[in-house]
N, C-alpha and C. Protein backbone atom coordinates (compact mmCIF):
# COMPACT_ATOMS: atom_id res chain seq x y z
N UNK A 1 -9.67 10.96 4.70
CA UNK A 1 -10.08 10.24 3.52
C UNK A 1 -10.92 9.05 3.97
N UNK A 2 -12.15 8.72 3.37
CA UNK A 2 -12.60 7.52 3.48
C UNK A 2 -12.51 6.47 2.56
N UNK A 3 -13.11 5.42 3.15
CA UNK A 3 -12.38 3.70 2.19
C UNK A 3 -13.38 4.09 0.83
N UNK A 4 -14.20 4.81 0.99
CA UNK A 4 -14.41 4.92 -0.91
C UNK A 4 -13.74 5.83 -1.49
N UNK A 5 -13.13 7.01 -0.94
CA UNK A 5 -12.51 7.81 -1.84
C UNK A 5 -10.92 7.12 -1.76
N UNK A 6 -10.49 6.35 -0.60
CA UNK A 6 -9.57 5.44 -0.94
C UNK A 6 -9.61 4.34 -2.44
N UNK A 7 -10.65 3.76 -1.95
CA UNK A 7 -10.97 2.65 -3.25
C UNK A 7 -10.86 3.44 -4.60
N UNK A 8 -11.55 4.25 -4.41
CA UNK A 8 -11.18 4.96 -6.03
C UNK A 8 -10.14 5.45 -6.29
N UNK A 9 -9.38 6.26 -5.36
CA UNK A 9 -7.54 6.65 -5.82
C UNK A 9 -6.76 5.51 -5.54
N UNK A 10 -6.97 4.62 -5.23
CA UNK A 10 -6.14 3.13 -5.01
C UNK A 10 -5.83 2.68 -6.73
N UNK A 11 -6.92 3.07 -7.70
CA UNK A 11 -6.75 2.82 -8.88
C UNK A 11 -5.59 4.05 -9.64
N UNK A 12 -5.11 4.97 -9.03
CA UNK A 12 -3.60 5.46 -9.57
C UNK A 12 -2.43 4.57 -9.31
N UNK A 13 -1.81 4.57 -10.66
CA UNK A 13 -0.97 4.21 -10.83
C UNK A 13 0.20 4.21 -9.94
N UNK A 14 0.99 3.79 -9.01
CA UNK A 14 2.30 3.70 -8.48
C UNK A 14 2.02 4.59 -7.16
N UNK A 15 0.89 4.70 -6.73
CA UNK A 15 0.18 5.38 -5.52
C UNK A 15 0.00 4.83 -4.58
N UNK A 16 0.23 5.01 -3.36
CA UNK A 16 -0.26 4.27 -2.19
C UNK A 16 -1.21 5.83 -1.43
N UNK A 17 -2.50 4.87 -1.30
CA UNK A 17 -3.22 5.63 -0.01
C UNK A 17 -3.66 5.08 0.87
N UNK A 18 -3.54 6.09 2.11
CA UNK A 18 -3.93 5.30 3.42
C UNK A 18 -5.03 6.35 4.57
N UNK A 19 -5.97 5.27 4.56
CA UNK A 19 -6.68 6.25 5.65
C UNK A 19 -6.50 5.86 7.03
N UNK A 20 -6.46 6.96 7.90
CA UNK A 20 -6.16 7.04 9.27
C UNK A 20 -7.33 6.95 10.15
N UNK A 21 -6.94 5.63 11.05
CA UNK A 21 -7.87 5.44 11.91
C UNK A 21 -7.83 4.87 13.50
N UNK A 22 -8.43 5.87 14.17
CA UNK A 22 -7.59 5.65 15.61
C UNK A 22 -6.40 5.11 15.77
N UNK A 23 -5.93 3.95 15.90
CA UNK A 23 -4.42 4.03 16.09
C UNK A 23 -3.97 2.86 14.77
N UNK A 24 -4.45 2.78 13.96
CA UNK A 24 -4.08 2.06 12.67
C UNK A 24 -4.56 2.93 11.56
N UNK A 25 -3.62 2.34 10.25
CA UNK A 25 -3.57 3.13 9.44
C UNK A 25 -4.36 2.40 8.37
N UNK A 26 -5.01 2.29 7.28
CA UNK A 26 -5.28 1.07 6.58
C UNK A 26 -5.34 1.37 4.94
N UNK A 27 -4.66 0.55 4.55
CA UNK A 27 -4.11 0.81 2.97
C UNK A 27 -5.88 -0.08 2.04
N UNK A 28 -5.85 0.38 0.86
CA UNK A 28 -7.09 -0.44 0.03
C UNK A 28 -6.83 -0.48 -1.21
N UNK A 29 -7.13 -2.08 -1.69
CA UNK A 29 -7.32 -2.46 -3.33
C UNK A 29 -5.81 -2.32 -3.51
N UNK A 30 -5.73 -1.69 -4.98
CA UNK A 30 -4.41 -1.85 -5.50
C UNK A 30 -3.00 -1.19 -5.01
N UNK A 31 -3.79 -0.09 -3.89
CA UNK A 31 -2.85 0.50 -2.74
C UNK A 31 -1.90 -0.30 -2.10
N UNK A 32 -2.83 -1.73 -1.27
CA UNK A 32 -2.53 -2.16 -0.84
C UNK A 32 -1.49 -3.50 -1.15
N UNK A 33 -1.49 -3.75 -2.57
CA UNK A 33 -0.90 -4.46 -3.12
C UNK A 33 0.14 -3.90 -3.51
N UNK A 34 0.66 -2.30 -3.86
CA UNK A 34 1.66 -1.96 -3.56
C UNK A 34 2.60 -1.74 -2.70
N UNK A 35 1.92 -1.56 -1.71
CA UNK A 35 2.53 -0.96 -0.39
C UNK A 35 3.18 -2.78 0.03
N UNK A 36 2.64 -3.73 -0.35
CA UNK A 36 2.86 -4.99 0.00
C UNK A 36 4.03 -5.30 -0.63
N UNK A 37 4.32 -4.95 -2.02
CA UNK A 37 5.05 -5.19 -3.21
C UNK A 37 6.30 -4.51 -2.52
N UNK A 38 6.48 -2.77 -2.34
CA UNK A 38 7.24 -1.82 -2.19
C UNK A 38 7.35 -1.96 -0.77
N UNK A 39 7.04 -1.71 -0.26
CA UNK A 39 7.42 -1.52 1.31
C UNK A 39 7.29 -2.86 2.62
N UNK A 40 6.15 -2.91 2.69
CA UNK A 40 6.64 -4.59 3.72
C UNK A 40 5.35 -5.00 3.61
N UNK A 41 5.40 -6.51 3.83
CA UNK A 41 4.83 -7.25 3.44
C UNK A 41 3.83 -8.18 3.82
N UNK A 42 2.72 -7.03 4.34
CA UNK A 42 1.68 -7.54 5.03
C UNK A 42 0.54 -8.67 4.50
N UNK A 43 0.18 -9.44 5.51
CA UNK A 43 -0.90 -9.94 4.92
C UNK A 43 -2.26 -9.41 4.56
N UNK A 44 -2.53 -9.31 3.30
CA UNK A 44 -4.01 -9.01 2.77
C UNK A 44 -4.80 -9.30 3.58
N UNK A 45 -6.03 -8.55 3.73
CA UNK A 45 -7.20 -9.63 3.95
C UNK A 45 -7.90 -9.02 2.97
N UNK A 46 -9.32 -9.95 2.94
CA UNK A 46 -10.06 -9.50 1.94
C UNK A 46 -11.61 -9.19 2.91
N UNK A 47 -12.45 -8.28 2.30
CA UNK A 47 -13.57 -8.07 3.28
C UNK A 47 -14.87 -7.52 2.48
N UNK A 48 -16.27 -7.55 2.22
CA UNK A 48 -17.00 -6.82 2.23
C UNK A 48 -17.46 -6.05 2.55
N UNK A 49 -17.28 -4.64 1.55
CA UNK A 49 -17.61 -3.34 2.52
C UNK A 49 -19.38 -3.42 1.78
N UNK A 50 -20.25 -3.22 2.68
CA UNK A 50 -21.84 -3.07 2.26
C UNK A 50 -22.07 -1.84 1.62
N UNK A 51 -21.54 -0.98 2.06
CA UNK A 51 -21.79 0.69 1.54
C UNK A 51 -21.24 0.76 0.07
N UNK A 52 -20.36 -0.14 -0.25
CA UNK A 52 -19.78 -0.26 -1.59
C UNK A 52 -20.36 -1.38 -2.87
N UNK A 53 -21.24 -2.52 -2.08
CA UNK A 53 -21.69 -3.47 -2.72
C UNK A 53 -20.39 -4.19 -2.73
N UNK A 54 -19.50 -4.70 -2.30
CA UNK A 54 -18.13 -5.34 -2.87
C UNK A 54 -17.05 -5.93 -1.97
N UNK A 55 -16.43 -6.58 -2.47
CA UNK A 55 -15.35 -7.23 -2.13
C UNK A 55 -13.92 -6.44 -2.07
N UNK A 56 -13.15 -5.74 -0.91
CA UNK A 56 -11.91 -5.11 -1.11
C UNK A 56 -11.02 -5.93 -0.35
N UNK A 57 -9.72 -5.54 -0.65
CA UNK A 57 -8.45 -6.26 0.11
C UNK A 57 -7.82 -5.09 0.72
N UNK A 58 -7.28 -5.43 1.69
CA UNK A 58 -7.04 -4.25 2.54
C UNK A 58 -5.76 -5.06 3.46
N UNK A 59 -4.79 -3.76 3.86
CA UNK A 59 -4.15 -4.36 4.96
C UNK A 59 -3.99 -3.11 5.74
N UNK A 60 -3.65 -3.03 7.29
CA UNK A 60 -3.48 -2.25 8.45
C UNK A 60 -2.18 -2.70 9.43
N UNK A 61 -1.54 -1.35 9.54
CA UNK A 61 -0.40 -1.37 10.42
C UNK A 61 -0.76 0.08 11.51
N UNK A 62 -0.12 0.20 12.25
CA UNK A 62 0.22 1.13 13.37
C UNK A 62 0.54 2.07 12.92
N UNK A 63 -0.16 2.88 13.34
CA UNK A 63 0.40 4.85 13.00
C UNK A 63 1.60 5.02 13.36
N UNK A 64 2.17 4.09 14.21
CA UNK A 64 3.35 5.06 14.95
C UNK A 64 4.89 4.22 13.61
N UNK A 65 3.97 3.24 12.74
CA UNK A 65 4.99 3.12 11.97
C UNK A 65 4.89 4.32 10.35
N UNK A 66 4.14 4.64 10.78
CA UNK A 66 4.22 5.98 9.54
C UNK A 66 5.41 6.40 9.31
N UNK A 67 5.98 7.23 10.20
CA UNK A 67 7.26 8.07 9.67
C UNK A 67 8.03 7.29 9.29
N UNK A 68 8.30 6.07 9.35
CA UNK A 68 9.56 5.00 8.29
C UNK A 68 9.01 4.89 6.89
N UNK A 69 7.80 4.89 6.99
CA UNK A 69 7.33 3.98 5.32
C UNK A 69 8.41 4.80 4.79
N UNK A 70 8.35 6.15 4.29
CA UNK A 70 8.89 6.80 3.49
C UNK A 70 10.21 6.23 3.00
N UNK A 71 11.36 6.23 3.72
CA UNK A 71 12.88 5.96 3.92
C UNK A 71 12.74 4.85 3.79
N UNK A 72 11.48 3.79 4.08
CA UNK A 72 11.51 2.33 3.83
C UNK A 72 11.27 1.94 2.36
N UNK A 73 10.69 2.91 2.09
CA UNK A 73 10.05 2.74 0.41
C UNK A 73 11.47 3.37 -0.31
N UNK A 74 11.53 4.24 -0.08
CA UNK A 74 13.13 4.64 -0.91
C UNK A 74 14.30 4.03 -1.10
N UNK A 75 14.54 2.87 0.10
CA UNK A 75 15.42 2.17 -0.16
C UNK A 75 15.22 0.82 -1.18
N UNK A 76 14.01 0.82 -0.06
CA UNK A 76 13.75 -0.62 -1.60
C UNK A 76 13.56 -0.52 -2.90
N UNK A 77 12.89 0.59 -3.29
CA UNK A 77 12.78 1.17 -4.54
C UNK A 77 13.74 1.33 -5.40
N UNK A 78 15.01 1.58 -4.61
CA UNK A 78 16.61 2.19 -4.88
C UNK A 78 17.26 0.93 -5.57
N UNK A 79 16.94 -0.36 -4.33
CA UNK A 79 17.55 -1.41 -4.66
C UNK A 79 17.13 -1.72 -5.76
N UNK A 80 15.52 -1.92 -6.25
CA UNK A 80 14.98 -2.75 -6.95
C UNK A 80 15.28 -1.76 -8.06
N UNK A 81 15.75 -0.72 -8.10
CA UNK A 81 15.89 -0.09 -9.32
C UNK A 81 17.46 -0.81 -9.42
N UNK A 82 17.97 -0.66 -9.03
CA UNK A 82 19.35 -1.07 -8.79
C UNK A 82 19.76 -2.25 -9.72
N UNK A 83 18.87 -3.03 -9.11
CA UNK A 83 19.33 -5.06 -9.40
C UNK A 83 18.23 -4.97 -10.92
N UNK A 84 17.72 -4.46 -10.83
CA UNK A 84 16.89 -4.49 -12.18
C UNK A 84 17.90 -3.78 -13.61
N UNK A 85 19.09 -2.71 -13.41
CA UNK A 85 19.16 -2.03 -14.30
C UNK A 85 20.44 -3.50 -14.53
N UNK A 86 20.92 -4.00 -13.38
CA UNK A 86 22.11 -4.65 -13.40
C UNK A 86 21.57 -5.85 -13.99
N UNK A 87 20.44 -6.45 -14.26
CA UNK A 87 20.20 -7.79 -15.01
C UNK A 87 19.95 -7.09 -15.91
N UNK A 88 18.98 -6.17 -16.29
CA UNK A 88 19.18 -5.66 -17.74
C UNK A 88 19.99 -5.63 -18.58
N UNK A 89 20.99 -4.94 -18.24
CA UNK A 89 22.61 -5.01 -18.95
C UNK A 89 23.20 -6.42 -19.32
N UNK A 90 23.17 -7.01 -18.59
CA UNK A 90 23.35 -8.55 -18.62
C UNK A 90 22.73 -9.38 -20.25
C-alpha cells in the first residue's frame, strides 16, 4: 500500500492502516490518530507529502512490533469497553 492509498482509507471509520517499509511500519491521518487513541501512544509528527499537495500526520514503529498490535488493541478495547459500560450504568 502506498501513503496515498493509505491517506484515503485512513478516512474509514474505526480502521487502522499501515504501510510497510523496510524495517518500520508507518500509520497516516486519521489511522494514525487511532492507533494513538487504541493501541500506544506515539508521537505524531506532522509532514508535507509534495506528491499529495498537503500536510499529513503520521507516526512509525518497528515491524518486529507488529504481531502484538493485535492482542494489544483487544485488550484495551476490552477495557475501554469495560469502564465505559460501568460509568454508563452509574
Amino acid at each position: 500500500m502506498t501513503i496515498e492509498e493509505a491517506v484515503v482509507k485512513s478516512a474509514e471509520k474505526l480502521t487502522i492502516f499501515n504501510v510497510k517499509e523496510a524495517l518500520f511500519c508507518n500509520v497516516y491521518e486519521e489511522s494514525a490518530w487511532w492507533f494513538i487513541e487504541l493501541i500506544k501512544p506515539y508521537k505524531p509528527i506532522k509532514e508535507r507529502v509534495k506528491k499529495l499537495n498537503m500536510d499529513i500526520v503520521s507516526i512509525g514503529f518497528p515491524k518486529s512490533q507488529l504481531p502484538a498490535i493485535p492482542e494489544i488493541a483487544i485488550a484495551k478495547l476490552h477495557l475501554k469497553c469495560r469502564l465505559e459500560h460501568r460509568f454508563s450504568r452509574a
